[in-house]
N, C-alpha and C. Protein backbone atom coordinates (compact mmCIF):
# COMPACT_ATOMS: atom_id res chain seq x y z
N UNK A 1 27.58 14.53 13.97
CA UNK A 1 26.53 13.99 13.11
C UNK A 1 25.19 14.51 13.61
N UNK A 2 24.26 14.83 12.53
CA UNK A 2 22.80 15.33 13.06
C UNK A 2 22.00 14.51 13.15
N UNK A 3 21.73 13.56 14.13
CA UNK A 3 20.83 12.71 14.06
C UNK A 3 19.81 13.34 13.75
N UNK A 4 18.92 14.42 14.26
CA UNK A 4 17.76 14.59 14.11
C UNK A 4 17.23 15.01 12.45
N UNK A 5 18.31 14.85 11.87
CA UNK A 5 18.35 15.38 10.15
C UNK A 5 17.66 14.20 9.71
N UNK A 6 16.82 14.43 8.70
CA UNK A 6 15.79 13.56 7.59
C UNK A 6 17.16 13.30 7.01
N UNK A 7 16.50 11.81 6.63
CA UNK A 7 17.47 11.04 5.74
C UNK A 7 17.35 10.88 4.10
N UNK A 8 17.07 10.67 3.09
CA UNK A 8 16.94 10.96 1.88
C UNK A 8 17.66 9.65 1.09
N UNK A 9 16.88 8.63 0.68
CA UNK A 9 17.87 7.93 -0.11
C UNK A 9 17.10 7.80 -1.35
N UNK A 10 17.97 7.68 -2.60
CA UNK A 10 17.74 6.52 -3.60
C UNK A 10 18.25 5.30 -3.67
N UNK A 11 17.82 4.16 -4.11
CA UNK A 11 18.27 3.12 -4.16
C UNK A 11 17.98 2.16 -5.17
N UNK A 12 18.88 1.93 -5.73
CA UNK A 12 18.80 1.09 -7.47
C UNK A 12 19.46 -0.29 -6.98
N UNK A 13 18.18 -1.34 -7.72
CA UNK A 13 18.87 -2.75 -7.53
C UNK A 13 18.51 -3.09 -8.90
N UNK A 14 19.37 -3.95 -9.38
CA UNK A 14 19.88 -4.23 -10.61
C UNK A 14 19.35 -6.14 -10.25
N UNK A 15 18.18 -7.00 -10.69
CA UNK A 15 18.25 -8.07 -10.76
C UNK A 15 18.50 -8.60 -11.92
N UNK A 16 18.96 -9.87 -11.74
CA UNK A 16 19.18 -10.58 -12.99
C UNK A 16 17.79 -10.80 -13.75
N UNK A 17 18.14 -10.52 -15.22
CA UNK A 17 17.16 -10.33 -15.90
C UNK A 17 15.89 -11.42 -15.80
N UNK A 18 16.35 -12.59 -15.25
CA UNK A 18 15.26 -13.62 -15.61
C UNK A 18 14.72 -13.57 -14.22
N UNK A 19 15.10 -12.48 -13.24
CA UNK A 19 14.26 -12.67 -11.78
C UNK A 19 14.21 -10.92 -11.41
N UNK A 20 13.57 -10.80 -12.52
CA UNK A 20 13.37 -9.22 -12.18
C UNK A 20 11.68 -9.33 -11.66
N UNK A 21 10.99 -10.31 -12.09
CA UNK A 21 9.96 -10.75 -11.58
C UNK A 21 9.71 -10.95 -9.89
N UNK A 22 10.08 -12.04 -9.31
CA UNK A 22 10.67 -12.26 -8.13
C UNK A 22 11.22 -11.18 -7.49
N UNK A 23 12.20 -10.12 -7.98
CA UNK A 23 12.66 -9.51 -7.18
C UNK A 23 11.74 -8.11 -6.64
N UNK A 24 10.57 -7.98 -7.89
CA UNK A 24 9.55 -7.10 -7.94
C UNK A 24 8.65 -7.47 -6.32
N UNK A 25 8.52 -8.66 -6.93
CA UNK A 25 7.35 -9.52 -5.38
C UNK A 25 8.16 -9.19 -4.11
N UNK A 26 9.20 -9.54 -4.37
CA UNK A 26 10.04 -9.48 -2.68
C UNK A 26 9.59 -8.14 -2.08
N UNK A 27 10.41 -7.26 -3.38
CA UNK A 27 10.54 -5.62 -2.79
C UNK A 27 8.62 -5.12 -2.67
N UNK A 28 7.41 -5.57 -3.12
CA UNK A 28 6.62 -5.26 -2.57
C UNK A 28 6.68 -5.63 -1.40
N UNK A 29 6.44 -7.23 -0.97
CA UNK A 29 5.54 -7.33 0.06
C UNK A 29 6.65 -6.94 1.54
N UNK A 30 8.29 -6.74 0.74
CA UNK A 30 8.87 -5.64 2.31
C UNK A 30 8.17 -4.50 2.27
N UNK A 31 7.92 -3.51 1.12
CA UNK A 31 7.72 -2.26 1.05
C UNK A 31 5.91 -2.38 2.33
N UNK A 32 5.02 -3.61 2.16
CA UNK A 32 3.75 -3.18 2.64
C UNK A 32 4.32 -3.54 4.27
N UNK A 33 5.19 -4.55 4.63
CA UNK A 33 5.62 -4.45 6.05
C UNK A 33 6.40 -2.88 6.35
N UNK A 34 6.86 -2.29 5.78
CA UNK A 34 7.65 -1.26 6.25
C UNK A 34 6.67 -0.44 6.66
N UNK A 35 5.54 -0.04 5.59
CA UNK A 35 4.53 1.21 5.95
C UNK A 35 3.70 0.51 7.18
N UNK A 36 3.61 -0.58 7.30
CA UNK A 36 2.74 -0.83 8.30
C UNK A 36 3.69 -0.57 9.52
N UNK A 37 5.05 -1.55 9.95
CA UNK A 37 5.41 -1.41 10.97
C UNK A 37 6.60 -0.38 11.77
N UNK A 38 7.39 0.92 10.61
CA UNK A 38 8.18 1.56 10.87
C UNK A 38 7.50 3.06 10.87
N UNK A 39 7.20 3.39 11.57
CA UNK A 39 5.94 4.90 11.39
C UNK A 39 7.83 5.91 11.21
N UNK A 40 8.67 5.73 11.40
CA UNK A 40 9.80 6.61 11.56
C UNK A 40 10.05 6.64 9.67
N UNK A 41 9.65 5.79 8.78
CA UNK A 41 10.16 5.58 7.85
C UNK A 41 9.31 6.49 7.26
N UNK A 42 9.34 7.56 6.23
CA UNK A 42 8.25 9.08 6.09
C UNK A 42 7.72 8.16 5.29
N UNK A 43 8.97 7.83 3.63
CA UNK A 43 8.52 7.48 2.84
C UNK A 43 9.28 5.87 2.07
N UNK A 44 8.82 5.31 1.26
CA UNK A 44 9.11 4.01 0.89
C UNK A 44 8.95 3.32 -0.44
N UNK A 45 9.08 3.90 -1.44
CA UNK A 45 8.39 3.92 -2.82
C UNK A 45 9.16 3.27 -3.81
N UNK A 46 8.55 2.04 -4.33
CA UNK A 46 9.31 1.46 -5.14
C UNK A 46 9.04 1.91 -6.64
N UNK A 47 9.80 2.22 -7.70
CA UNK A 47 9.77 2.61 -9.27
C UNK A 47 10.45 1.39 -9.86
N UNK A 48 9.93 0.74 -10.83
CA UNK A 48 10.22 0.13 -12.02
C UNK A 48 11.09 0.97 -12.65
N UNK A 49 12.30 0.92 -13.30
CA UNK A 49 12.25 1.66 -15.08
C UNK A 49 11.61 1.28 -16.21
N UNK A 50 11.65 2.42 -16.74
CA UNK A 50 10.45 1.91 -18.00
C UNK A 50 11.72 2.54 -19.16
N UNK A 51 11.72 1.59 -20.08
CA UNK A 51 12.94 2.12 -21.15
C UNK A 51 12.23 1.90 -22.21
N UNK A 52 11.62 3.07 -23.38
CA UNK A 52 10.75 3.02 -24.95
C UNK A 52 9.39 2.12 -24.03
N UNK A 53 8.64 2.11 -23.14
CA UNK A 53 7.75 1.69 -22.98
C UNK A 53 7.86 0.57 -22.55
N UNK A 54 9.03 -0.40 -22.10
CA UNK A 54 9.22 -1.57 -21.46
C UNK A 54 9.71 -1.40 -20.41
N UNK A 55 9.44 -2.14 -19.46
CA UNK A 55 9.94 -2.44 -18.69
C UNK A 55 11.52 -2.49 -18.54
N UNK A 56 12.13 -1.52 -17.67
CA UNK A 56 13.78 -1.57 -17.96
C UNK A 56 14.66 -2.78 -16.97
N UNK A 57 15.80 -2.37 -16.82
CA UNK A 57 16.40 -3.83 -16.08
C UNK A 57 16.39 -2.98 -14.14
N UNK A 58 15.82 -2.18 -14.29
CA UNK A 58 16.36 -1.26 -12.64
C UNK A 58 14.88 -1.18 -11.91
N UNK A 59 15.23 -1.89 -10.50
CA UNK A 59 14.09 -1.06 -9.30
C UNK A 59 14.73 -0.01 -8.50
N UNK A 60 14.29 1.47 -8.57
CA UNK A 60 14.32 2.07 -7.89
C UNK A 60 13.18 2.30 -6.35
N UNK A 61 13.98 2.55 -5.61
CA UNK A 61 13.40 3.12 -4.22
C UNK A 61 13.67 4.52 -3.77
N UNK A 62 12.46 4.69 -3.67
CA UNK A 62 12.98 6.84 -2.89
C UNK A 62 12.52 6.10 -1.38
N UNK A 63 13.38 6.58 -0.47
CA UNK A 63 12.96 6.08 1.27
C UNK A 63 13.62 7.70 1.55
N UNK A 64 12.60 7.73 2.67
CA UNK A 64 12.66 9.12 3.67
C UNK A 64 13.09 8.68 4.94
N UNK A 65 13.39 8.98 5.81
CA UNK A 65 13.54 8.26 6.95
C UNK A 65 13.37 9.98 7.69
N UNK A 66 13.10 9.43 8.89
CA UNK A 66 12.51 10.76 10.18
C UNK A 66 14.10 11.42 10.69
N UNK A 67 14.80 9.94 10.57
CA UNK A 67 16.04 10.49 11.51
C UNK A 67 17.09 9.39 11.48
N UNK A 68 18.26 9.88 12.18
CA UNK A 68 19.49 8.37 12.36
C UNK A 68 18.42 7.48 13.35
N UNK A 69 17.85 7.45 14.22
CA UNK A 69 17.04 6.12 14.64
C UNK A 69 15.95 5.72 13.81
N UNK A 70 15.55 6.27 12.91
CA UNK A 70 14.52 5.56 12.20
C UNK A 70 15.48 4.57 10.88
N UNK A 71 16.33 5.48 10.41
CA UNK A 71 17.25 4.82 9.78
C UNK A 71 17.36 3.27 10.46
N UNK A 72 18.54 3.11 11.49
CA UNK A 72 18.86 2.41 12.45
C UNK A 72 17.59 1.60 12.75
N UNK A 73 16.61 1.89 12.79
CA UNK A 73 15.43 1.02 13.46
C UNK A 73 14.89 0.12 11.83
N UNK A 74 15.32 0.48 10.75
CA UNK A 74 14.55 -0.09 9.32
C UNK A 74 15.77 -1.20 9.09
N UNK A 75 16.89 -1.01 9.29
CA UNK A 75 18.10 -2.06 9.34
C UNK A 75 18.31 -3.14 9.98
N UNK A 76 17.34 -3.16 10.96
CA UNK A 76 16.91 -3.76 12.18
C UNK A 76 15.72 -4.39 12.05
N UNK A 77 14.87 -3.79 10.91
CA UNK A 77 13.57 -4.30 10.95
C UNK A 77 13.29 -5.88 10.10
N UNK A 78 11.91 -6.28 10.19
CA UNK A 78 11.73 -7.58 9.15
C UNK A 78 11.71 -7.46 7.93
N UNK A 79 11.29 -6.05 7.36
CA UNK A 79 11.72 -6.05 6.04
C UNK A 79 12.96 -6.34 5.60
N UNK A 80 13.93 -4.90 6.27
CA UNK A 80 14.77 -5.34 5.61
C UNK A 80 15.55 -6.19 5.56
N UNK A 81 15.41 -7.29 6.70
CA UNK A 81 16.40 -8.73 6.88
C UNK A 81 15.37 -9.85 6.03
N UNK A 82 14.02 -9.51 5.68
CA UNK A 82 13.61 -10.31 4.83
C UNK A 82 14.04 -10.29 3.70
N UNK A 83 13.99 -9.10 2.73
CA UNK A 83 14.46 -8.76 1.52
C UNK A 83 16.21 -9.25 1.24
N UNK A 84 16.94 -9.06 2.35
CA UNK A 84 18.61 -9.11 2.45
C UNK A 84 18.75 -10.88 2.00
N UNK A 85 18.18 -11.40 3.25
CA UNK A 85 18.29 -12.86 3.10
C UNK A 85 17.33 -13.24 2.08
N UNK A 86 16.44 -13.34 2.04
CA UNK A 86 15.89 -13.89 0.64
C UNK A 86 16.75 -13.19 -0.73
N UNK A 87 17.09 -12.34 -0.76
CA UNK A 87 17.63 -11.81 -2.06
C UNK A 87 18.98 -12.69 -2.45
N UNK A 88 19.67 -12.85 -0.98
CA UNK A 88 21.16 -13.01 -1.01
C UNK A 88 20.81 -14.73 -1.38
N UNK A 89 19.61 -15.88 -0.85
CA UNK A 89 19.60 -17.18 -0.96
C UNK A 89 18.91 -17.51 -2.02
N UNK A 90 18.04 -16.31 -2.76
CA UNK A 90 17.87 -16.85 -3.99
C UNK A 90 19.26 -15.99 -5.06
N UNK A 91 19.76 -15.16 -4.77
CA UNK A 91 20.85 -14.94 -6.12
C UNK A 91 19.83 -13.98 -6.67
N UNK A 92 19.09 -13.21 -6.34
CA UNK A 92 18.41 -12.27 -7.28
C UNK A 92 19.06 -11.15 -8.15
N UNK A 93 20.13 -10.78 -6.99
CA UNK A 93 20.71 -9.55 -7.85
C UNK A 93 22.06 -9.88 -8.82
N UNK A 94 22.24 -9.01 -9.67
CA UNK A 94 23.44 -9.09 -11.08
C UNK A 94 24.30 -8.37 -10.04
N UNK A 95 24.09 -7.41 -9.29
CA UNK A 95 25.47 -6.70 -8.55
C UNK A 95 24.92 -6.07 -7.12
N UNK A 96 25.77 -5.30 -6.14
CA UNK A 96 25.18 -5.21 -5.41
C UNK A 96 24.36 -3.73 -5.28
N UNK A 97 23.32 -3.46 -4.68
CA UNK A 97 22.68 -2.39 -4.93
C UNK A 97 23.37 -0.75 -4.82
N UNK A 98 22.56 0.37 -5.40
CA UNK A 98 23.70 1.29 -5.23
C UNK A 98 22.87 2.45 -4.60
N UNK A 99 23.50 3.24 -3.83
CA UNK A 99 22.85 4.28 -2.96
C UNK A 99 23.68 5.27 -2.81
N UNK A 100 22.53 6.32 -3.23
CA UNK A 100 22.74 8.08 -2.90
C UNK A 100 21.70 8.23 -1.77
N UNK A 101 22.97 9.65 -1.28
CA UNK A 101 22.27 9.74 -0.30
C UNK A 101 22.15 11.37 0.27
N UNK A 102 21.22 11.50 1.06
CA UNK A 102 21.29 12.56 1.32
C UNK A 102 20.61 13.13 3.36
N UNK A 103 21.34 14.08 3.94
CA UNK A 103 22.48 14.47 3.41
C UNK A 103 23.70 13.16 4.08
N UNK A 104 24.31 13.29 2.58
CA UNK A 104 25.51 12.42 2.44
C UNK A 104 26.57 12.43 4.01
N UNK A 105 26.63 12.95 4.48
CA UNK A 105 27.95 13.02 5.38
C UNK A 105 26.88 13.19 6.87
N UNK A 106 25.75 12.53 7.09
CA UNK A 106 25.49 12.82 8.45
C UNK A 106 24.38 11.43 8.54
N UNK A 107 24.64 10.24 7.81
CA UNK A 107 23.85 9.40 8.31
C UNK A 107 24.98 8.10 8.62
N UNK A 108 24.69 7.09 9.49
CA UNK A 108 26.17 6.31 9.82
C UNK A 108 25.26 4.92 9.11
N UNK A 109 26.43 4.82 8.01
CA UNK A 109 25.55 3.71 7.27
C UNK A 109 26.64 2.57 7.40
N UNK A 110 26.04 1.61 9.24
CA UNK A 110 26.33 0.71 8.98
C UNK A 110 25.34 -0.43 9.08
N UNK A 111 25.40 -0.43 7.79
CA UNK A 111 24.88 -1.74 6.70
C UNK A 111 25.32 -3.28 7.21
N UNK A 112 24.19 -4.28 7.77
CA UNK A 112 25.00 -5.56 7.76
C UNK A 112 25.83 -6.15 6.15
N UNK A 113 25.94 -6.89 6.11
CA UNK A 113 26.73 -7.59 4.74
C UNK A 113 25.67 -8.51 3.88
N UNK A 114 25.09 -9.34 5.44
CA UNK A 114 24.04 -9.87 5.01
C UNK A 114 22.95 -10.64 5.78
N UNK A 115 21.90 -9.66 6.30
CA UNK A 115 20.67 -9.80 7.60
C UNK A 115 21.06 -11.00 8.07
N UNK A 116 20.71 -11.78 9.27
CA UNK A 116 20.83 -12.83 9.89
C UNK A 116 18.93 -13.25 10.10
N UNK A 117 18.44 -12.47 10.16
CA UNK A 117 17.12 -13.12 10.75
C UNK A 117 15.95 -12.72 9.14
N UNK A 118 14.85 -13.36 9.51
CA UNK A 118 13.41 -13.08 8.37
C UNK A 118 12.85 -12.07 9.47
């Protein structure tokens, strides 16, 4: 495995329609802890879909990561155990999120099930 390889993800979360609101707020105020406290994380960018000019049912994320420890260090971090557990105790999402990746075969994605700490 190349640790020192940039990591590349997309990431689509699908909330239930009546907390696509809520789930907008969450994924900001992780996204402003990440840029502040993970300097390994390049990039962090959340997209709405927009479907005929509305608002669609999908948040996308483009995240860069420096490397397998920056990876490893954002899995670990308060965002993302904030976003995990709040998402998972309010029921925000319709399914569970889905991720491409790149490159695919050299990052070790182990993922908790579901954060333990805020």
């Amino acid at each position: 495995m190349a640790s020192d390889s940039k990591i590349n993800m997309v990431v689509t979360l699908t909330p239930h329609p009546d907390k696509m609101d809520r789930c907008i707020e969450i994924m900001m105020q992780a996204t402003q802890v990440v840029h502040r406290t993970e300097p390994g994380t390049l990039r962090y960018h959340l997209h709405v879909e927009m479907k005929d000019h509305q608002r669609g049912e999908s948040i996308v994320f483009l995240e860069e990561y420096e490397n397998q420890a920056a990876w490893d260090k954002h899995c670990q971090g308060e965002a993302y155990n904030y976003m995990g557990k709040t998402m998972g105790d309010e029921e925000i999402l319709a399914h569970p999120p889905s991720m491409m990746l790149e490159p695919w075969n050299q990052i070790n994605l182990l993922i908790p099930t579901r954060p333990t700490a805020i």
